[in-house]
N, C-alpha and C. Protein backbone atom coordinates (compact mmCIF):
# COMPACT_ATOMS: atom_id res chain seq x y z
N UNK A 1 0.84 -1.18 0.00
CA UNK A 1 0.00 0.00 0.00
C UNK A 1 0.89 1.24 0.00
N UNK A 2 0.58 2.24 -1.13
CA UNK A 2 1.39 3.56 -1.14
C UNK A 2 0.99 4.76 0.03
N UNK A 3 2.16 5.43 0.22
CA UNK A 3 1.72 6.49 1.40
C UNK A 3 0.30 6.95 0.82
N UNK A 4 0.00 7.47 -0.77
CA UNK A 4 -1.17 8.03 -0.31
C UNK A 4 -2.49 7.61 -0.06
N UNK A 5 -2.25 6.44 0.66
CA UNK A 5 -3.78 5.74 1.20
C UNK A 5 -3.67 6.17 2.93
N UNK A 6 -2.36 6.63 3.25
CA UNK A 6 -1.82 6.63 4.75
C UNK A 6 -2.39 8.05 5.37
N UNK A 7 -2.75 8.35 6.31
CA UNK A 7 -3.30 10.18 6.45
C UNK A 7 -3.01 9.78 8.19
N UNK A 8 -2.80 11.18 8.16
CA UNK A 8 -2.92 11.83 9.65
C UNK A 8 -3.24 13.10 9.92
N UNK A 9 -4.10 12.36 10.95
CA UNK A 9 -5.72 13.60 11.44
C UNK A 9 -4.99 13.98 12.59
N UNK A 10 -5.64 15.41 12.58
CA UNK A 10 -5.32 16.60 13.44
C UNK A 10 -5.91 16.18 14.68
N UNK A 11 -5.23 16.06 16.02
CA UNK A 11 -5.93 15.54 16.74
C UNK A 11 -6.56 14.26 17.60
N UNK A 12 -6.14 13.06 16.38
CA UNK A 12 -6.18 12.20 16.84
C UNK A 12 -4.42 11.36 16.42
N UNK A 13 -4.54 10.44 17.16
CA UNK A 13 -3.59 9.66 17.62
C UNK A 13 -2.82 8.67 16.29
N UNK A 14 -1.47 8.58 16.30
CA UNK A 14 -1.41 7.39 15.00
C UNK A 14 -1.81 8.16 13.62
N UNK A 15 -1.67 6.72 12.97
CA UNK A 15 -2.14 6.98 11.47
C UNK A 15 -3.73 6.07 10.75
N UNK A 16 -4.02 6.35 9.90
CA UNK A 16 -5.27 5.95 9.30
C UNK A 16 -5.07 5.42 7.99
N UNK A 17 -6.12 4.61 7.84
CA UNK A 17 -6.14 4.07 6.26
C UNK A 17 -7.08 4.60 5.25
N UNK A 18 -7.09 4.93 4.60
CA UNK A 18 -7.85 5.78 3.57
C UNK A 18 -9.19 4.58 3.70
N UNK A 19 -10.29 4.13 3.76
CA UNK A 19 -11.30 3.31 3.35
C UNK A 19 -11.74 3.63 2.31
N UNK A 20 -12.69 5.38 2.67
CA UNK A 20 -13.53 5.56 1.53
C UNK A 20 -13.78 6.75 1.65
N UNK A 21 -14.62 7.54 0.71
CA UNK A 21 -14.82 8.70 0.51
C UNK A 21 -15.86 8.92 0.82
N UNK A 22 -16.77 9.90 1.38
CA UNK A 22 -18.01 9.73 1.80
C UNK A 22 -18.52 11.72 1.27
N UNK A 23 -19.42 11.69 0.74
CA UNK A 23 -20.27 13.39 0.72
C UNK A 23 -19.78 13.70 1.21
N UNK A 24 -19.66 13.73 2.94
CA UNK A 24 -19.01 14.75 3.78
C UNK A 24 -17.61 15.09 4.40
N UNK A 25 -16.76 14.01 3.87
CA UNK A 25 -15.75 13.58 4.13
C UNK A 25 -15.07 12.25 3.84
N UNK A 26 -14.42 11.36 4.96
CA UNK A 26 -14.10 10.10 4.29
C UNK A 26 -14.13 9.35 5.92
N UNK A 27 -13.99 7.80 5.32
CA UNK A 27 -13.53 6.82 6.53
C UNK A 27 -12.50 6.83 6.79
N UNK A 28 -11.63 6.76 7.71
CA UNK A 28 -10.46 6.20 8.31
C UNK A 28 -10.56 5.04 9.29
N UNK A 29 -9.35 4.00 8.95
CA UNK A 29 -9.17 2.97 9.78
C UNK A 29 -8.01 3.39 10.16
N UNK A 30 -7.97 2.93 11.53
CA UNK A 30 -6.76 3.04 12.37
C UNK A 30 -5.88 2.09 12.57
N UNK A 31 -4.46 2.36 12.08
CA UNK A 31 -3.31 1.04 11.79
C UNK A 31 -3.27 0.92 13.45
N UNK A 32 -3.61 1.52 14.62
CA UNK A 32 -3.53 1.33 15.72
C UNK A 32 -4.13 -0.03 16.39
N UNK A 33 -5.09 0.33 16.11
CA UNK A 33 -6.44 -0.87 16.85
C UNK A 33 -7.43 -1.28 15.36
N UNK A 34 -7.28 -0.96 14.70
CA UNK A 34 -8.42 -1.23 13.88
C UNK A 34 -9.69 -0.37 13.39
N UNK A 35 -10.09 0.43 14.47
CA UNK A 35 -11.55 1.35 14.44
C UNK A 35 -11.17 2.01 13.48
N UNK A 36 -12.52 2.25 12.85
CA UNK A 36 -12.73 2.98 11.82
C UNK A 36 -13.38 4.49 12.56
N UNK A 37 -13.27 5.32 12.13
CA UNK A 37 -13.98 6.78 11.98
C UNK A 37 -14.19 7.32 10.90
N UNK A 38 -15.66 8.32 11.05
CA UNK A 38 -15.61 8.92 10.03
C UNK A 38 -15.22 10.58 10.08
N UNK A 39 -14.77 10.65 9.45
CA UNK A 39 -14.00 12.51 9.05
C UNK A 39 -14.39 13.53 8.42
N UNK A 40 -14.87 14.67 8.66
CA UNK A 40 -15.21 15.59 8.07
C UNK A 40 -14.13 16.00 7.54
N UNK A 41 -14.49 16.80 6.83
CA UNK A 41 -13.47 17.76 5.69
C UNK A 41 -13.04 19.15 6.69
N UNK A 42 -13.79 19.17 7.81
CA UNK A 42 -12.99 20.10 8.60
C UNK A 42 -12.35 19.99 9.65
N UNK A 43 -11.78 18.54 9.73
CA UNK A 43 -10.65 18.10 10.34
C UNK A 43 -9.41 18.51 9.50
N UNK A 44 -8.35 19.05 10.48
CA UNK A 44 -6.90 18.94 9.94
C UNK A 44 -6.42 17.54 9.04
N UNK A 45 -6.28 17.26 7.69
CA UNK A 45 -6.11 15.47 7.66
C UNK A 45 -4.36 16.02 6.44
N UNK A 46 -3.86 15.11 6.54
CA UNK A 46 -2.69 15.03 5.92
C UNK A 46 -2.45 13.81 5.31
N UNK A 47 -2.06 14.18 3.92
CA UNK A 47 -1.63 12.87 3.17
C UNK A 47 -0.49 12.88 3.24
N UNK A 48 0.73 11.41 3.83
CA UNK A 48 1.48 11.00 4.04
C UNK A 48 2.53 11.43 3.08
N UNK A 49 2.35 10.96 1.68
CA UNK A 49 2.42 11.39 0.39
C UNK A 49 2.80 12.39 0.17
N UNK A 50 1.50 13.37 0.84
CA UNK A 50 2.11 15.14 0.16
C UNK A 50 3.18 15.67 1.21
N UNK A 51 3.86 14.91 2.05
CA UNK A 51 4.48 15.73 3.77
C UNK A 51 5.99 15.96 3.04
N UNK A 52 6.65 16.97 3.22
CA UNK A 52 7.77 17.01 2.96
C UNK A 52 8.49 17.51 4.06
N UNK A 53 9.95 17.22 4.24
CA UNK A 53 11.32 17.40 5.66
C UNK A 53 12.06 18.39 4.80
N UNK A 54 11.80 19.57 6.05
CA UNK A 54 12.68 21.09 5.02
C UNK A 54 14.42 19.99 5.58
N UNK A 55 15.26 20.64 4.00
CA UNK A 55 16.99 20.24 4.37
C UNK A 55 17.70 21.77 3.85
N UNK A 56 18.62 21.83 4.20
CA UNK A 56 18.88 23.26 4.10
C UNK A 56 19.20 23.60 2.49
N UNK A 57 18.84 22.60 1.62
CA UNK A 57 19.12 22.67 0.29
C UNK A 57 17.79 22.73 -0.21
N UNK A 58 16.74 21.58 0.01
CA UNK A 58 15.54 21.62 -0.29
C UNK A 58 14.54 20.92 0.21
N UNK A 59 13.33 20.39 0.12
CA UNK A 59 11.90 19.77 0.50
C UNK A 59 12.50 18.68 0.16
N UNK A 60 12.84 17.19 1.34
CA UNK A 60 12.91 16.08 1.41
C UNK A 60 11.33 15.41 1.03
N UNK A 61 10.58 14.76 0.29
CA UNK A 61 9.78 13.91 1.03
C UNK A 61 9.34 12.80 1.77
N UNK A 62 8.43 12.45 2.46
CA UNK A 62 8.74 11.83 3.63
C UNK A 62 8.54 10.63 3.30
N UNK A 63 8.17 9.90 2.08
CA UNK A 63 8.27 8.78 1.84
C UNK A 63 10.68 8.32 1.56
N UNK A 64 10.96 9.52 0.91
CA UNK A 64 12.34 9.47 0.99
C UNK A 64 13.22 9.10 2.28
N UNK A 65 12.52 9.59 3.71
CA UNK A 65 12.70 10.08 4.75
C UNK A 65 12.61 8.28 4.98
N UNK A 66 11.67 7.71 5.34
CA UNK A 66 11.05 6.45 5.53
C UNK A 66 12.09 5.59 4.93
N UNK A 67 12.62 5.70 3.54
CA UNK A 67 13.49 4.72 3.54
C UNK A 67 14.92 4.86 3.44
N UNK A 68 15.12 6.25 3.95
CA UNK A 68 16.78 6.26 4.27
C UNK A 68 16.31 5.37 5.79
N UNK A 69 15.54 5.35 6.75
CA UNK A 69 15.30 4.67 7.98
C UNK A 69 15.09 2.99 7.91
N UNK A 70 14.69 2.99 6.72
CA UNK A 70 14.61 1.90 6.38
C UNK A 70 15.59 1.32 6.01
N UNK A 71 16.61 2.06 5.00
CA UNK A 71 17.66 1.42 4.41
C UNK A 71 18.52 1.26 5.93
N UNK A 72 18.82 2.38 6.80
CA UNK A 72 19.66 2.03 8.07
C UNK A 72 19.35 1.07 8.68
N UNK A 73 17.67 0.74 9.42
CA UNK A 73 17.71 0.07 9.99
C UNK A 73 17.62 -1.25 9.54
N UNK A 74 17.77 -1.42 8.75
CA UNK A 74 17.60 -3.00 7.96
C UNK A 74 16.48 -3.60 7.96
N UNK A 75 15.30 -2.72 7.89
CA UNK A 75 14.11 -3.16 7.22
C UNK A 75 13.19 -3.59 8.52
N UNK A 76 13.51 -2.94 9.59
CA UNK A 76 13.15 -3.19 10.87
C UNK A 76 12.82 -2.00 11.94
N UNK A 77 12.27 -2.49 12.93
CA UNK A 77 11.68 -0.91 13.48
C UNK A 77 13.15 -0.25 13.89
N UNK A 78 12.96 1.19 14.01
CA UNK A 78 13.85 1.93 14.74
C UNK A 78 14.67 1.64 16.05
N UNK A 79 16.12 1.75 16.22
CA UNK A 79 16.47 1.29 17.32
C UNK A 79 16.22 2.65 18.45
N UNK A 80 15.35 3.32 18.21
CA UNK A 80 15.93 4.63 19.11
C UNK A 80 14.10 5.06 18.98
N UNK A 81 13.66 5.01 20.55
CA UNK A 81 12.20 5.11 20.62
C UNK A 81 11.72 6.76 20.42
N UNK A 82 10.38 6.97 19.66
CA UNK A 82 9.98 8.04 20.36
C UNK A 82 9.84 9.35 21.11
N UNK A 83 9.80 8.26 22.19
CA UNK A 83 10.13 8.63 23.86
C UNK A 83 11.23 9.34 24.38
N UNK A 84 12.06 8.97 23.17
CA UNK A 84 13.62 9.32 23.69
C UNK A 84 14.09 10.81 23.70
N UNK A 85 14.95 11.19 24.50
CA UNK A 85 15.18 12.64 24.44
C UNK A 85 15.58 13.48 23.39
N UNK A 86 15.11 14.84 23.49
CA UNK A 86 15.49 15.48 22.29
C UNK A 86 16.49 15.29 21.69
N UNK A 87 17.65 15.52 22.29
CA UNK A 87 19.09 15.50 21.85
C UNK A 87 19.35 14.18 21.37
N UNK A 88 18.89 12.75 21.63
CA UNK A 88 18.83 11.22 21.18
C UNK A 88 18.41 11.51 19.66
N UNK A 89 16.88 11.95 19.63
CA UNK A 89 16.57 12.14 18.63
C UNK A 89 16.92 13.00 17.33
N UNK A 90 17.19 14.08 17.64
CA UNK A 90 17.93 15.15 16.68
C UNK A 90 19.52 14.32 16.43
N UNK A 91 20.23 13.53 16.90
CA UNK A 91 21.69 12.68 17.06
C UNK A 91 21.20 11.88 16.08
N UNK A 92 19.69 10.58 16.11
CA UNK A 92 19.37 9.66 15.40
C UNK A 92 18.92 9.87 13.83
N UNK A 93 18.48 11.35 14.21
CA UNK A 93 17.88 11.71 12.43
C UNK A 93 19.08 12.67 12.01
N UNK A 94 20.11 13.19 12.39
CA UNK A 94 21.18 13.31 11.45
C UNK A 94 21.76 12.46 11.19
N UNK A 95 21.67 11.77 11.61
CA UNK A 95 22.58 10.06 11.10
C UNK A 95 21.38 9.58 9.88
N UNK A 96 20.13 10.00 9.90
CA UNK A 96 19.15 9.37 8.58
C UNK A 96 19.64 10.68 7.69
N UNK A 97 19.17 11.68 7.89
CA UNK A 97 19.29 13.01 7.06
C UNK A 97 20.31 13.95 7.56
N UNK A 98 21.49 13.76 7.20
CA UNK A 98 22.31 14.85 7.62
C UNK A 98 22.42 16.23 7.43
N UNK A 99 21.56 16.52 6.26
CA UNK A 99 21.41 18.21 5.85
C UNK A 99 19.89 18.58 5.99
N UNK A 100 19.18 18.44 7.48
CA UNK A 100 17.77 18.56 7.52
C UNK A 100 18.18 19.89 8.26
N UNK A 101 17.31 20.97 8.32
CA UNK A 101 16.99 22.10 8.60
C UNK A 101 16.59 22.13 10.14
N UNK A 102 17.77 22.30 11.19
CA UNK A 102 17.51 22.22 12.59
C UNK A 102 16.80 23.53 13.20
N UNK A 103 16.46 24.95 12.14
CA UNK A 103 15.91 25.76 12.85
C UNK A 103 14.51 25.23 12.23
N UNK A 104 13.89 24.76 11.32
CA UNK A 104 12.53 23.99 11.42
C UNK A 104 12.18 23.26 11.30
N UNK A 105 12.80 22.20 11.78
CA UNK A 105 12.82 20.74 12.02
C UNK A 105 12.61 20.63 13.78
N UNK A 106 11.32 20.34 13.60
CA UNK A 106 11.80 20.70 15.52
C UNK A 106 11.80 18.83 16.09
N UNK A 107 11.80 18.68 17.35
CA UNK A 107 12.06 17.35 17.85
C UNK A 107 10.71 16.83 17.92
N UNK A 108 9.40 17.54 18.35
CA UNK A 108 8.43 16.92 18.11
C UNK A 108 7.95 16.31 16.27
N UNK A 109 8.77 16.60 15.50
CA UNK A 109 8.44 16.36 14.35
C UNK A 109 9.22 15.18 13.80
N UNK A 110 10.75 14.99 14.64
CA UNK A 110 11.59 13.76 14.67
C UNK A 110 10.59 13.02 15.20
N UNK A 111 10.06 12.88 16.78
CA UNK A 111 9.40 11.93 16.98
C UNK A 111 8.00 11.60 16.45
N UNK A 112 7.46 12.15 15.79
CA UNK A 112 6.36 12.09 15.07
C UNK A 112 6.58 11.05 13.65
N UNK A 113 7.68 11.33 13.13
CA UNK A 113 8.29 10.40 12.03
C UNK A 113 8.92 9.08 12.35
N UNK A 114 9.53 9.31 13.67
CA UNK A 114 10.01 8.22 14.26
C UNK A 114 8.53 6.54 14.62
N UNK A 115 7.71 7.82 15.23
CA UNK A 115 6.31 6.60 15.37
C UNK A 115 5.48 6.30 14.22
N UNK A 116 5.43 7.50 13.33
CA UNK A 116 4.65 6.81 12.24
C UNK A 116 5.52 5.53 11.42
N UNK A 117 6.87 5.56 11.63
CA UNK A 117 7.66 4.65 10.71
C UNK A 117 7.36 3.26 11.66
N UNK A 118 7.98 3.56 12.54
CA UNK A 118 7.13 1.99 13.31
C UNK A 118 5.92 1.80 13.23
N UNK A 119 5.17 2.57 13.64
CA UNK A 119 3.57 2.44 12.87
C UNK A 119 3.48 1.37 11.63
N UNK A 120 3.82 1.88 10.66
CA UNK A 120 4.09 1.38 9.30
C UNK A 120 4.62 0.07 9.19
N UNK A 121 5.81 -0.19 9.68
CA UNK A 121 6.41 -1.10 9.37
C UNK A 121 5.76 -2.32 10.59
N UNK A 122 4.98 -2.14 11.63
CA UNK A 122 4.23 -3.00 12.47
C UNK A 122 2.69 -3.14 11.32
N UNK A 123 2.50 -2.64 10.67
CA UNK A 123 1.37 -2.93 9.66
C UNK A 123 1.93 -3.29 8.06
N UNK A 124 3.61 -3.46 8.13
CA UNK A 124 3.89 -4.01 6.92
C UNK A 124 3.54 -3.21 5.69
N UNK A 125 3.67 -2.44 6.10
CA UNK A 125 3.85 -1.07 5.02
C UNK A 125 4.98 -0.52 4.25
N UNK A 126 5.99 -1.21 3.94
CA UNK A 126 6.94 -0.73 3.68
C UNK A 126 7.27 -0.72 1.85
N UNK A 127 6.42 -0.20 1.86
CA UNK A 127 7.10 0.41 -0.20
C UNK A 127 6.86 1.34 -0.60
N UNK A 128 8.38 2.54 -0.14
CA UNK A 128 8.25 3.76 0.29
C UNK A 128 8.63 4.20 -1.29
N UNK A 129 9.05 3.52 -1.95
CA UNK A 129 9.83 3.88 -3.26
C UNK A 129 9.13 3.99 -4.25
N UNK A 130 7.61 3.21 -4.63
CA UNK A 130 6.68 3.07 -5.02
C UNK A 130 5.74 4.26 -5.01
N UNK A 131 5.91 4.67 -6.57
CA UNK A 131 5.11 6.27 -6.63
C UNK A 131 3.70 5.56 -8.10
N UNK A 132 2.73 6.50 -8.12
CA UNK A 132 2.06 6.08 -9.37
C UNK A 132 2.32 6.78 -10.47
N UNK A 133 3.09 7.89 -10.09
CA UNK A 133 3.97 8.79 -11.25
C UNK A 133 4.92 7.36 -11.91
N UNK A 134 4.96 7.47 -13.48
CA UNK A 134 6.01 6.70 -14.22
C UNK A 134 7.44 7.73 -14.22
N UNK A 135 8.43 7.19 -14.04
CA UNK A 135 9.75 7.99 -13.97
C UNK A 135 10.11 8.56 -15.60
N UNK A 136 10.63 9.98 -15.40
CA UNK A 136 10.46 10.72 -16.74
C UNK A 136 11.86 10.09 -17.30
N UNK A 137 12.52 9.46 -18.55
CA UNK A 137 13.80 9.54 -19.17
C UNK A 137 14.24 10.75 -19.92
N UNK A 138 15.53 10.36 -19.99
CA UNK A 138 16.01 11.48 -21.03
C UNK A 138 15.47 11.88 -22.45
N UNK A 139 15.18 10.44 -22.83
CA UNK A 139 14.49 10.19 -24.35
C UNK A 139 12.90 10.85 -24.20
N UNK A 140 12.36 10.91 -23.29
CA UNK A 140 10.92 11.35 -23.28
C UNK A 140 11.08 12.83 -22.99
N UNK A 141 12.43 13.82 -22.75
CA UNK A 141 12.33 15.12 -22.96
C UNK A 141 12.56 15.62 -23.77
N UNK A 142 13.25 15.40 -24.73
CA UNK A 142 13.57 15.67 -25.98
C UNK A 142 12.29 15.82 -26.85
């Protein structure tokens, strides 16, 4: 499943599964427990997909983000929780992204990436590389 079936609502906890679209909004299932909710359109909601990590060069996106963590940790959850202190965390994600933007990159946003990636990879989510865009060649700009 590609990030953009993946969303996170303003407010609530974890991440969601896209179900369905509804008049007023949509369903979400929760990779947490399972429950479904339904969502208005005037909830905060974020597609996984569209999230990008400022680097002091340019807009990382966070499916990119997911598998430099992936490629480190060998395809396995994070060795470094959460929970863990700021300075742990800001230490653990320059070792993933070394040119990320520390005046707006804050630590609640390390650990926010840190749990959705375990999130993910405890629901077997992992095919971060996988876009529905076809990759452009040289021969197709010309």
């Amino acid at each position: 499943m590609a990030l953009d079936k993946i969303l996170s609502i303003g407010g609530k906890p974890g991440l969601y599964r896209l179900v369905t679209q509804t008049r007023t909004g949509f369903v979400g299932e929760s990779l947490i427990d399972g429950k479904r909710i339904t969502v208005g359109m005037r909830n905060n909601v974020s597609v996984l997909s569209e999230i990008a990590i400022y680097t002091l060069e340019e807009e990382v996106p966070l499916k990119e983000v997911f598998q430099k963590i992936m490629d480190k940790e060998g395809g396995k959850k994070t060795t470094i929780s959460h929970k863990a202190e700021k300075i742990q965390l800001e230490e653990y994600f320059f070792e993933v992204l070394p040119n990320y933007d520390e005046d707006r990159v804050y630590a609640s946003d390390i650990k926010k990436i840190v749990q959705w990636y375990n999130l993910l990879i405890d629901n077997k989510i992992t095919d971060f590389t996988s876009s529905d865009e076809e990759p452009v060649t040289s021969e197709e700009e010309e």
